[in-house]
C-alpha atoms as a PDB file:
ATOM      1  CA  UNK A   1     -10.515 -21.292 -24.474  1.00  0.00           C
ATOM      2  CA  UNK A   2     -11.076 -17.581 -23.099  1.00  0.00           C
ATOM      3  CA  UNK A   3      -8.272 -15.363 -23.201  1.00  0.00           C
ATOM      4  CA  UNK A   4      -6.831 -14.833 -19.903  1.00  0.00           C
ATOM      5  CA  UNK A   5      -7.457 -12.198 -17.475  1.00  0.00           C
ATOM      6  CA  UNK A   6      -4.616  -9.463 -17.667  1.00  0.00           C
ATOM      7  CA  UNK A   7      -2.971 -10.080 -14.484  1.00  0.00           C
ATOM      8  CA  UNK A   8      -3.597  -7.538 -11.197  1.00  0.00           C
ATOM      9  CA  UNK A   9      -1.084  -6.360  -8.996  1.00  0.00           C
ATOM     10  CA  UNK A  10      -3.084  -4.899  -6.465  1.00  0.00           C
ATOM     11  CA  UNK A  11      -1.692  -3.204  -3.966  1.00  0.00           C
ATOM     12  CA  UNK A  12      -3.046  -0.967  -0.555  1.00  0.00           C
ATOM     13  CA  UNK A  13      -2.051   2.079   0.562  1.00  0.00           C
ATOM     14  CA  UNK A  14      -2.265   2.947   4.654  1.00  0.00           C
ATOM     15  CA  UNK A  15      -1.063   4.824   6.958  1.00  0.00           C
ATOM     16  CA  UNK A  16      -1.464   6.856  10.677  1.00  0.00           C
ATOM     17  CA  UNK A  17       0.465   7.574  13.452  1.00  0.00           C
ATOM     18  CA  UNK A  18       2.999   5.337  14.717  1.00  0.00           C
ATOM     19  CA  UNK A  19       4.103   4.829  18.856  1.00  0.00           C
ATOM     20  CA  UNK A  20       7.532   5.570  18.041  1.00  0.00           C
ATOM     21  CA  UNK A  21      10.048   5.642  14.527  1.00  0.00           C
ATOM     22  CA  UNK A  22      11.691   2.173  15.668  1.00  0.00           C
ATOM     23  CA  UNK A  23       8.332   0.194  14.715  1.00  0.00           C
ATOM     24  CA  UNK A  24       5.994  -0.347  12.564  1.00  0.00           C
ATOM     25  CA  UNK A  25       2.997  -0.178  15.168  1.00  0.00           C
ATOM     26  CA  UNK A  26       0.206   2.141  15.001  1.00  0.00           C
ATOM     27  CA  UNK A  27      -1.094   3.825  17.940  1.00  0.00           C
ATOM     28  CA  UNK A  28      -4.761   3.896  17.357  1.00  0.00           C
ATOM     29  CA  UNK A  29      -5.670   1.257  15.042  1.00  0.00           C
ATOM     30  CA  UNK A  30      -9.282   3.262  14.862  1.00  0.00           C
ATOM     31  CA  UNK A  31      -8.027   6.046  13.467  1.00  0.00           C
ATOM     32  CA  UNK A  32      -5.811   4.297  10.584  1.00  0.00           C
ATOM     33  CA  UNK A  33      -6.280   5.828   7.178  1.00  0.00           C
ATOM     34  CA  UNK A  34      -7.113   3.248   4.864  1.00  0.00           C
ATOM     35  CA  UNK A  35      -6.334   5.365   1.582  1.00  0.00           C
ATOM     36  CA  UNK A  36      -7.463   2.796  -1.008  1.00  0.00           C
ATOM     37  CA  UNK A  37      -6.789   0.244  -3.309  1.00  0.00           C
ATOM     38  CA  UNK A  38      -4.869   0.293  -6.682  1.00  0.00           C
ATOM     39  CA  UNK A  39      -4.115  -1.944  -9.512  1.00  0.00           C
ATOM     40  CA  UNK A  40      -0.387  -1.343  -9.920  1.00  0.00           C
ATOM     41  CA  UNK A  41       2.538  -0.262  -8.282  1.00  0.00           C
ATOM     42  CA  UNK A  42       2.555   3.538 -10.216  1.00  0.00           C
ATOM     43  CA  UNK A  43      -0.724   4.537  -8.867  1.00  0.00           C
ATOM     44  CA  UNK A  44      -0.388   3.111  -5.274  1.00  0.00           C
ATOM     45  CA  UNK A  45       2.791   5.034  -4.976  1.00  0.00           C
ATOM     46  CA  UNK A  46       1.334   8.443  -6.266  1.00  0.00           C
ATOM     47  CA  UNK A  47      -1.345   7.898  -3.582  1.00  0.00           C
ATOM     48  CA  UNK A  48       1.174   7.343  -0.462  1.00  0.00           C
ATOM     49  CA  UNK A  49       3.543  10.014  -2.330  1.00  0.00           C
ATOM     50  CA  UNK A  50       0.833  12.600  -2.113  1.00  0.00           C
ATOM     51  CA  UNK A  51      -0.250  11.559   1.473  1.00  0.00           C
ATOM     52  CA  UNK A  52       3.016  11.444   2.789  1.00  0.00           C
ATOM     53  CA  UNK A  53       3.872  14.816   1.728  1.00  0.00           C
ATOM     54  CA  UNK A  54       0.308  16.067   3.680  1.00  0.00           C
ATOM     55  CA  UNK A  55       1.120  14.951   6.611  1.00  0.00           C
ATOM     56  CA  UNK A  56       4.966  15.978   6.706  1.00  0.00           C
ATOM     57  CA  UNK A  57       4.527  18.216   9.738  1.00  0.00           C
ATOM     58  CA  UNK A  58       3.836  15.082  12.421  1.00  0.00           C
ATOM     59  CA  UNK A  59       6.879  13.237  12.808  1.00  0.00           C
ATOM     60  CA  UNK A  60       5.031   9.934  14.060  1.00  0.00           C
ATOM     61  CA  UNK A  61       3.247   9.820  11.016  1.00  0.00           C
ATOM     62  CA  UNK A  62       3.906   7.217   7.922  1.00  0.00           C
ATOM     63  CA  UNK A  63       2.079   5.691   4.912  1.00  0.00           C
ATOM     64  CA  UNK A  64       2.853   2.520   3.716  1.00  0.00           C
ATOM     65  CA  UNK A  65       2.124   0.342   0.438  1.00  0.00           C
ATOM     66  CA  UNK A  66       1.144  -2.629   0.678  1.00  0.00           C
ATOM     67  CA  UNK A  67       1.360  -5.583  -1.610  1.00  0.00           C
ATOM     68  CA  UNK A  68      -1.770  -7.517  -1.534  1.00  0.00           C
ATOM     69  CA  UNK A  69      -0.540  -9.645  -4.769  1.00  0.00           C
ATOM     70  CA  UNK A  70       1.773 -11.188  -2.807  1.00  0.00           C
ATOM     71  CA  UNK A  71      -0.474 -11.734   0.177  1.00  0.00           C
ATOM     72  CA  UNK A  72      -3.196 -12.974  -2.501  1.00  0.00           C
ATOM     73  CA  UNK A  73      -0.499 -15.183  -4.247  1.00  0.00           C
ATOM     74  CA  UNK A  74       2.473 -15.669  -3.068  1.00  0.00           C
ATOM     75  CA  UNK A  75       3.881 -17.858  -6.099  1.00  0.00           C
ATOM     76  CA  UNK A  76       2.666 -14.782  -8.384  1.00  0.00           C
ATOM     77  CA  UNK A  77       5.126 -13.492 -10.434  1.00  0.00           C
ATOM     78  CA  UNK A  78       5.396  -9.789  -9.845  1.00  0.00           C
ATOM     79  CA  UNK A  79       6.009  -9.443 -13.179  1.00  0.00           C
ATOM     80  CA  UNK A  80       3.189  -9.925 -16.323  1.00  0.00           C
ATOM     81  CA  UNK A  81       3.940 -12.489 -18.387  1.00  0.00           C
ATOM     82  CA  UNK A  82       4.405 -12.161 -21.840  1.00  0.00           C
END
Protein backbone atom coordinates (compact mmCIF):
# COMPACT_ATOMS: atom_id res chain seq x y z
CA UNK A 1 0.00 0.00 0.00
CA UNK A 2 1.32 3.67 -0.87
CA UNK A 3 2.15 5.80 1.87
CA UNK A 4 -0.35 8.38 2.41
CA UNK A 5 -0.48 11.81 1.19
CA UNK A 6 0.73 14.30 4.01
CA UNK A 7 -2.43 15.93 4.76
CA UNK A 8 -3.27 19.79 3.32
CA UNK A 9 -4.77 22.40 5.19
CA UNK A 10 -5.40 24.75 2.61
CA UNK A 11 -6.58 27.77 3.31
CA UNK A 12 -7.55 31.35 1.13
CA UNK A 13 -6.77 34.58 1.82
CA UNK A 14 -9.33 37.64 0.56
CA UNK A 15 -10.21 40.67 1.14
CA UNK A 16 -11.74 44.41 -0.20
CA UNK A 17 -13.83 46.90 0.94
CA UNK A 18 -16.69 46.26 3.05
CA UNK A 19 -20.40 48.46 3.04
CA UNK A 20 -20.05 49.09 6.56
CA UNK A 21 -17.84 47.46 9.91
CA UNK A 22 -21.17 45.63 11.18
CA UNK A 23 -20.93 42.99 8.17
CA UNK A 24 -19.12 40.93 6.46
CA UNK A 25 -20.39 42.14 2.89
CA UNK A 26 -18.27 43.46 0.26
CA UNK A 27 -19.22 46.33 -1.75
CA UNK A 28 -17.96 45.48 -5.14
CA UNK A 29 -17.60 41.88 -5.43
CA UNK A 30 -15.49 42.82 -8.86
CA UNK A 31 -12.99 44.40 -7.27
CA UNK A 32 -12.31 41.66 -4.39
CA UNK A 33 -8.67 40.80 -3.95
CA UNK A 34 -8.29 37.26 -4.17
CA UNK A 35 -4.65 37.13 -2.56
CA UNK A 36 -3.99 33.40 -2.99
CA UNK A 37 -3.92 30.12 -1.76
CA UNK A 38 -1.71 28.47 0.97
CA UNK A 39 -1.06 25.14 2.42
CA UNK A 40 -1.16 25.95 6.13
CA UNK A 41 -2.37 28.22 8.54
CA UNK A 42 1.41 30.10 9.08
CA UNK A 43 1.67 31.19 5.57
CA UNK A 44 -2.02 32.22 4.95
CA UNK A 45 -1.74 34.41 7.96
CA UNK A 46 1.62 36.14 6.91
CA UNK A 47 -0.21 36.87 3.62
CA UNK A 48 -3.46 38.65 5.24
CA UNK A 49 -0.90 40.04 8.03
CA UNK A 50 1.07 41.80 5.37
CA UNK A 51 -2.08 42.92 3.39
CA UNK A 52 -3.85 44.10 6.20
CA UNK A 53 -1.17 46.29 7.32
CA UNK A 54 -1.15 47.88 3.38
CA UNK A 55 -4.25 48.84 3.40
CA UNK A 56 -4.51 50.30 7.09
CA UNK A 57 -5.38 53.80 5.90
CA UNK A 58 -9.19 52.78 4.51
CA UNK A 59 -11.25 52.00 7.34
CA UNK A 60 -13.82 49.83 5.21
CA UNK A 61 -11.19 47.68 4.28
CA UNK A 62 -10.53 43.90 5.70
CA UNK A 63 -8.77 40.63 4.71
CA UNK A 64 -9.94 37.53 5.74
CA UNK A 65 -8.60 33.76 5.88
CA UNK A 66 -10.38 31.39 4.85
CA UNK A 67 -10.47 27.73 5.63
CA UNK A 68 -11.05 25.76 2.58
CA UNK A 69 -10.12 22.36 4.59
CA UNK A 70 -13.04 22.64 6.31
CA UNK A 71 -15.19 23.62 3.36
CA UNK A 72 -13.32 20.64 1.42
CA UNK A 73 -13.89 18.27 4.46
CA UNK A 74 -15.71 19.03 7.02
CA UNK A 75 -15.02 15.73 9.16
CA UNK A 76 -11.14 16.64 8.59
CA UNK A 77 -9.30 16.84 11.51
CA UNK A 78 -7.56 20.17 11.64
CA UNK A 79 -4.93 18.58 13.10
CA UNK A 80 -2.22 15.92 11.19
CA UNK A 81 -2.35 12.78 12.44
CA UNK A 82 0.40 11.08 13.78
Amino acid sequence: MPDRAPQQLLHLVIGGELIDLEHNIFKDLDQVDIVGVFPNYASAYAAWKAKAQSTVDNAQMRYFIVHLHRLLDPEQETKPSR
